[in-house]
N, C-alpha and C. Protein backbone atom coordinates (compact mmCIF):
# COMPACT_ATOMS: atom_id res chain seq x y z
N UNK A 1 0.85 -1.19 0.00
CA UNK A 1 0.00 0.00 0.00
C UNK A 1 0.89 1.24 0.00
N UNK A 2 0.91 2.46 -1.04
CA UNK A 2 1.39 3.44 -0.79
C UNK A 2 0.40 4.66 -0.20
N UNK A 3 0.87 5.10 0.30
CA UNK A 3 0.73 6.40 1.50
C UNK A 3 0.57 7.76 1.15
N UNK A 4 -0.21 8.49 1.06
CA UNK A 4 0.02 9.62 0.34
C UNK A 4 0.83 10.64 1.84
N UNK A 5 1.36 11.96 1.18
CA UNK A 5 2.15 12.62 2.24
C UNK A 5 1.22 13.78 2.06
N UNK A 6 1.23 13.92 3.42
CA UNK A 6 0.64 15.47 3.59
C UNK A 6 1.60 16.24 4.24
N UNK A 7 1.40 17.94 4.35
CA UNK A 7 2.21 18.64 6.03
C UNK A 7 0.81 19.71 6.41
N UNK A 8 0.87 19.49 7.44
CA UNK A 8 0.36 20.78 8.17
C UNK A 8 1.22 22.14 8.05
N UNK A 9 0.79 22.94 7.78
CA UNK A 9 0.98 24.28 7.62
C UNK A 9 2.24 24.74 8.63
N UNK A 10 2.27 24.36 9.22
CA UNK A 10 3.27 24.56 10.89
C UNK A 10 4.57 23.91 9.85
N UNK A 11 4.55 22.44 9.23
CA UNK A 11 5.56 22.35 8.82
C UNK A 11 5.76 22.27 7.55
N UNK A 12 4.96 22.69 6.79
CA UNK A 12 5.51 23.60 5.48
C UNK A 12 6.00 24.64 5.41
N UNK A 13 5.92 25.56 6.99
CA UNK A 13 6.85 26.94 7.41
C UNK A 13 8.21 26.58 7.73
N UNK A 14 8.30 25.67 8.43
CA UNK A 14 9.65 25.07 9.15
C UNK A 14 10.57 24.28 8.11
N UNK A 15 9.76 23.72 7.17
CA UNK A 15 10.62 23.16 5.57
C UNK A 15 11.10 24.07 5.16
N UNK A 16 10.16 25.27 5.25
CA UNK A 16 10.68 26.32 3.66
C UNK A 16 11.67 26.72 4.46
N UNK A 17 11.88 27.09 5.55
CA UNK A 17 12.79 27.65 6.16
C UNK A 17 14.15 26.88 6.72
N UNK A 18 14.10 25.90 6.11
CA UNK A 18 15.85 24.89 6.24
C UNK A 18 16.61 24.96 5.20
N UNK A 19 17.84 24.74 5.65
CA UNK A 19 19.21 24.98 4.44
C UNK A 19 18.74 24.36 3.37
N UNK A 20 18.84 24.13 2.34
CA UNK A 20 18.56 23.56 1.34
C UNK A 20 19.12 21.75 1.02
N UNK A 21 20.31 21.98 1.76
CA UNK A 21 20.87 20.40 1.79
C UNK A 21 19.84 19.38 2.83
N UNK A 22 19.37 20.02 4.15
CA UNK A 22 18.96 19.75 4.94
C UNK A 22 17.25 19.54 4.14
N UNK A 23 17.15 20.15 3.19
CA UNK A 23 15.30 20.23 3.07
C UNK A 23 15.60 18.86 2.60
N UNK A 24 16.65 18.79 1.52
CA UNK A 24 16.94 18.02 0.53
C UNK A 24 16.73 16.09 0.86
N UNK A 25 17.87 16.47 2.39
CA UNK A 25 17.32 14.83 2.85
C UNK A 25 16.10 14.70 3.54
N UNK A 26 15.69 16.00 4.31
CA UNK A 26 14.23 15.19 4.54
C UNK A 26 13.51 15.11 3.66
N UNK A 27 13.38 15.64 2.59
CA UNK A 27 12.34 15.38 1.12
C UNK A 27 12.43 14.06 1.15
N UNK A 28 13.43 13.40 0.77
CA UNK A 28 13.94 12.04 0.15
C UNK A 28 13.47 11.00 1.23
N UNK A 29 13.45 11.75 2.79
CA UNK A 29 12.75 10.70 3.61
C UNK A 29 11.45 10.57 3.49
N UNK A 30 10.87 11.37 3.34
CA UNK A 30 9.41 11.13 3.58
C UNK A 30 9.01 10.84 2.40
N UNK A 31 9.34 10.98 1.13
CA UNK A 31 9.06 10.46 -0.03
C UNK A 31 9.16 8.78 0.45
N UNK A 32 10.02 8.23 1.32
CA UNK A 32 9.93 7.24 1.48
C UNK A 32 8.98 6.59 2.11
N UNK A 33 8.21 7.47 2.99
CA UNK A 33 7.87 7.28 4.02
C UNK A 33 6.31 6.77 3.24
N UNK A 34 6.28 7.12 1.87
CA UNK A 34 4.83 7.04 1.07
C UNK A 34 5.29 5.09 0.90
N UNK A 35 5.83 4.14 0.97
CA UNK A 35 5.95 3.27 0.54
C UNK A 35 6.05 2.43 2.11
N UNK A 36 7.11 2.80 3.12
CA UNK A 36 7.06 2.62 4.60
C UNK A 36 7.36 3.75 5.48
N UNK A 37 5.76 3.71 6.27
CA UNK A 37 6.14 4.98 7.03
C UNK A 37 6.34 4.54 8.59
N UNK A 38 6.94 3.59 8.55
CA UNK A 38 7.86 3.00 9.93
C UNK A 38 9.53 2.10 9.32
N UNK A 39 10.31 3.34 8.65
CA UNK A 39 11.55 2.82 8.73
C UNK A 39 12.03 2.59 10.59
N UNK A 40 13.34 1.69 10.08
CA UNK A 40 13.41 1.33 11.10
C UNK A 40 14.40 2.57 12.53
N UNK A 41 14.28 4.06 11.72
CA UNK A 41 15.04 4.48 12.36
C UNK A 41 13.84 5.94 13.15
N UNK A 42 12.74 5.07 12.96
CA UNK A 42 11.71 5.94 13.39
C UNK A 42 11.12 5.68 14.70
N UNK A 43 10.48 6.65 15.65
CA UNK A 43 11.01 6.08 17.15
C UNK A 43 9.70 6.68 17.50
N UNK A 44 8.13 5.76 18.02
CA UNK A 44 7.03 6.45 18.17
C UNK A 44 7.85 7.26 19.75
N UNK A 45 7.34 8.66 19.99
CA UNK A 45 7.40 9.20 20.77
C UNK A 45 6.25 8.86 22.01
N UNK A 46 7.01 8.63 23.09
CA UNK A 46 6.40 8.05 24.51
C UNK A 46 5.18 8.28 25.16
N UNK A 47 5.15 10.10 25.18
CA UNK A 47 4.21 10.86 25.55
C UNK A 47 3.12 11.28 24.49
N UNK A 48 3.02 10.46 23.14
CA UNK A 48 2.09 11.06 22.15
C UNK A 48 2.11 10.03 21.49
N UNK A 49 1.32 9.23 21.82
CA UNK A 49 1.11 7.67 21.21
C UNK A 49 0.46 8.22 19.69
N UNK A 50 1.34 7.43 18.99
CA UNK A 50 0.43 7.47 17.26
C UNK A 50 1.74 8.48 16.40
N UNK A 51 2.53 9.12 17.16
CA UNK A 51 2.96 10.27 16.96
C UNK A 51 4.64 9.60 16.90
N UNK A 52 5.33 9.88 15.65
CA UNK A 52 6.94 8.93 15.61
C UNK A 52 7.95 10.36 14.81
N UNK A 53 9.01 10.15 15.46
CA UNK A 53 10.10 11.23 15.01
C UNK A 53 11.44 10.13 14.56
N UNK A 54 12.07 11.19 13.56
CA UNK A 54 12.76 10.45 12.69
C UNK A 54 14.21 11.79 12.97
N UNK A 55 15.67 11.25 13.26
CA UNK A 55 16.54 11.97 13.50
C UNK A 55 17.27 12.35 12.25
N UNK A 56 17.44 13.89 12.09
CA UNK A 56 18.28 14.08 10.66
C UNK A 56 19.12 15.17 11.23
N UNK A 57 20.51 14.50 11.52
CA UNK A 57 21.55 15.42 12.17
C UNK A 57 20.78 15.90 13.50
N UNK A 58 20.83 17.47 13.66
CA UNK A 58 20.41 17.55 14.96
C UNK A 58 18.49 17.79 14.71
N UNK A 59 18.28 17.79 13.49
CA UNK A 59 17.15 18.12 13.31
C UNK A 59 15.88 17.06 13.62
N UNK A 60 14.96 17.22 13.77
CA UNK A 60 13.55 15.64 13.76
C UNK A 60 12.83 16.33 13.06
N UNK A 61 11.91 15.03 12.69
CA UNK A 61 10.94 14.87 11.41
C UNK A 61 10.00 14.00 12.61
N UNK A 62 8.96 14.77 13.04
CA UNK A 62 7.84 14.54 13.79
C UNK A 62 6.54 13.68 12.73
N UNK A 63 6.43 13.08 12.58
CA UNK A 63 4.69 12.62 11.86
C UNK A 63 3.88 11.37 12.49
N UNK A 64 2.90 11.72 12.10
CA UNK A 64 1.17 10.62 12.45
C UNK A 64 1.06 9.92 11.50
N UNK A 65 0.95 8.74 11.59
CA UNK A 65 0.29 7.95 10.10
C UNK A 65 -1.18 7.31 10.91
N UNK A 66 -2.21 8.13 9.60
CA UNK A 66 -3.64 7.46 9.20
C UNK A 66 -3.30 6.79 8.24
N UNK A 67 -3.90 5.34 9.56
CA UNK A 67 -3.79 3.93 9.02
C UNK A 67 -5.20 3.99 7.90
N UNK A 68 -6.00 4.35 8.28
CA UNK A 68 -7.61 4.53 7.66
C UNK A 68 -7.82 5.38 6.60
N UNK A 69 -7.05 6.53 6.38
CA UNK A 69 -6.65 6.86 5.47
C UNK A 69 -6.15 6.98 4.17
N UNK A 70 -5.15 6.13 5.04
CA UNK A 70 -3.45 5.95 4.21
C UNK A 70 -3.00 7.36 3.94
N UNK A 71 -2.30 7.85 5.19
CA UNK A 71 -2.10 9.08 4.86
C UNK A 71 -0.87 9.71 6.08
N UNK A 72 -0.03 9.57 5.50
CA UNK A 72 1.35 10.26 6.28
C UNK A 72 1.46 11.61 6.58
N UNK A 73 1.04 12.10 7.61
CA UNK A 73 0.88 13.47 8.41
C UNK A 73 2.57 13.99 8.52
N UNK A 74 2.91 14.70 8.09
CA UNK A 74 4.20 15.76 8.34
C UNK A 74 4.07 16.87 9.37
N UNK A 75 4.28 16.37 10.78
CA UNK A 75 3.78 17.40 11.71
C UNK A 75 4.41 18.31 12.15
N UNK A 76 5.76 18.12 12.03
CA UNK A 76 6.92 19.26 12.41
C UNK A 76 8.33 19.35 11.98
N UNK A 77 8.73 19.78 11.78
CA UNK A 77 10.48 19.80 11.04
C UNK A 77 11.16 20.82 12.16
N UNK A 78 12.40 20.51 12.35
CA UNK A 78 13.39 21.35 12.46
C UNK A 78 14.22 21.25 14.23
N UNK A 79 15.02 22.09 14.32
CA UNK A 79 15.92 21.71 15.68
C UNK A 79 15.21 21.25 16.88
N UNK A 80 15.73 20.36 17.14
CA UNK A 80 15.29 20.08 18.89
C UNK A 80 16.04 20.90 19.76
N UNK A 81 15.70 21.69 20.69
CA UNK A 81 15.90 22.62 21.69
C UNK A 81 15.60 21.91 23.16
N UNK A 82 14.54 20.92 23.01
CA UNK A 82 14.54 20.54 24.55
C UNK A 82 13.14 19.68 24.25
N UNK A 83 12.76 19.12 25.45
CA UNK A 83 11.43 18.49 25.34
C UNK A 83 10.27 19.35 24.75
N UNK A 84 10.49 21.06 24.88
CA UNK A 84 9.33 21.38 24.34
C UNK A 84 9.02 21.21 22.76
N UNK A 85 10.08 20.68 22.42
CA UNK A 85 10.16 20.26 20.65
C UNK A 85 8.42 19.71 20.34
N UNK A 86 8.45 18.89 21.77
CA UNK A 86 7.67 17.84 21.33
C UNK A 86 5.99 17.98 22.08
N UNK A 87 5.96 19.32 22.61
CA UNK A 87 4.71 19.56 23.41
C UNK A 87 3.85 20.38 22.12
N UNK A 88 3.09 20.77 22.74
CA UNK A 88 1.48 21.18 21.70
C UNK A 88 1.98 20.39 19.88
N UNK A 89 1.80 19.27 20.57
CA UNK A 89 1.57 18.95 18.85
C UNK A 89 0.13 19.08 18.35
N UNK A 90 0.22 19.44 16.78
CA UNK A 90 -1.21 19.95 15.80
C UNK A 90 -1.43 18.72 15.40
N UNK A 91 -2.86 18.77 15.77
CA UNK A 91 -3.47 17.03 15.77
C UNK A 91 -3.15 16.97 13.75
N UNK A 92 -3.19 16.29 13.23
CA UNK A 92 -3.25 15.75 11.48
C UNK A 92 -4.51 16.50 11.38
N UNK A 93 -4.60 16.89 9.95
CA UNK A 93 -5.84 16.91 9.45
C UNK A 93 -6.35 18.27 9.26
């Protein structure tokens, strides 16, 4: 089954706004992510069940996958600063 990709608005701001090398490999990930969106270097986050981040240098790639859907949520891009990386996440959709 392939996956279609979406982003929420939050991180189509935080894409446009990365180096270009940096947009470059997360493009290429989540393009993957339309074929498996649980590589194996993807880590559901503890406190937000449903909710998995993916490490690129110091940066994460936050997303939701609708199973019911089929639909790969892009929920956040860009530096981790601390646990609040990972507080008020924007539900999909």
């Amino acid at each position: 089954m392939r996956y279609r990709i979406r982003f929420t608005a939050e991180a189509q701001r935080e894409g446009n706004r990365l180096p270009g090398h940096v947009r470059q490999r997360i493009l290429r990930l989540v393009e993957g992510q339309a074929a498996d969106p649980y590589p194996t270097e993807a880590v559901e986050l503890r406190d937000c069940p449903g909710f998995h981040r993916i490490r690129v240098d110091r940066r994460r790639l936050v997303y939701f996958v609708d199973e019911d859907a089929g639909i790969v949520w892009i929920i956040r891009t860009g530096l981790k600063h601390g646990p609040e990386f990972y507080q008020d996440l924007p539900s999909p959709g």
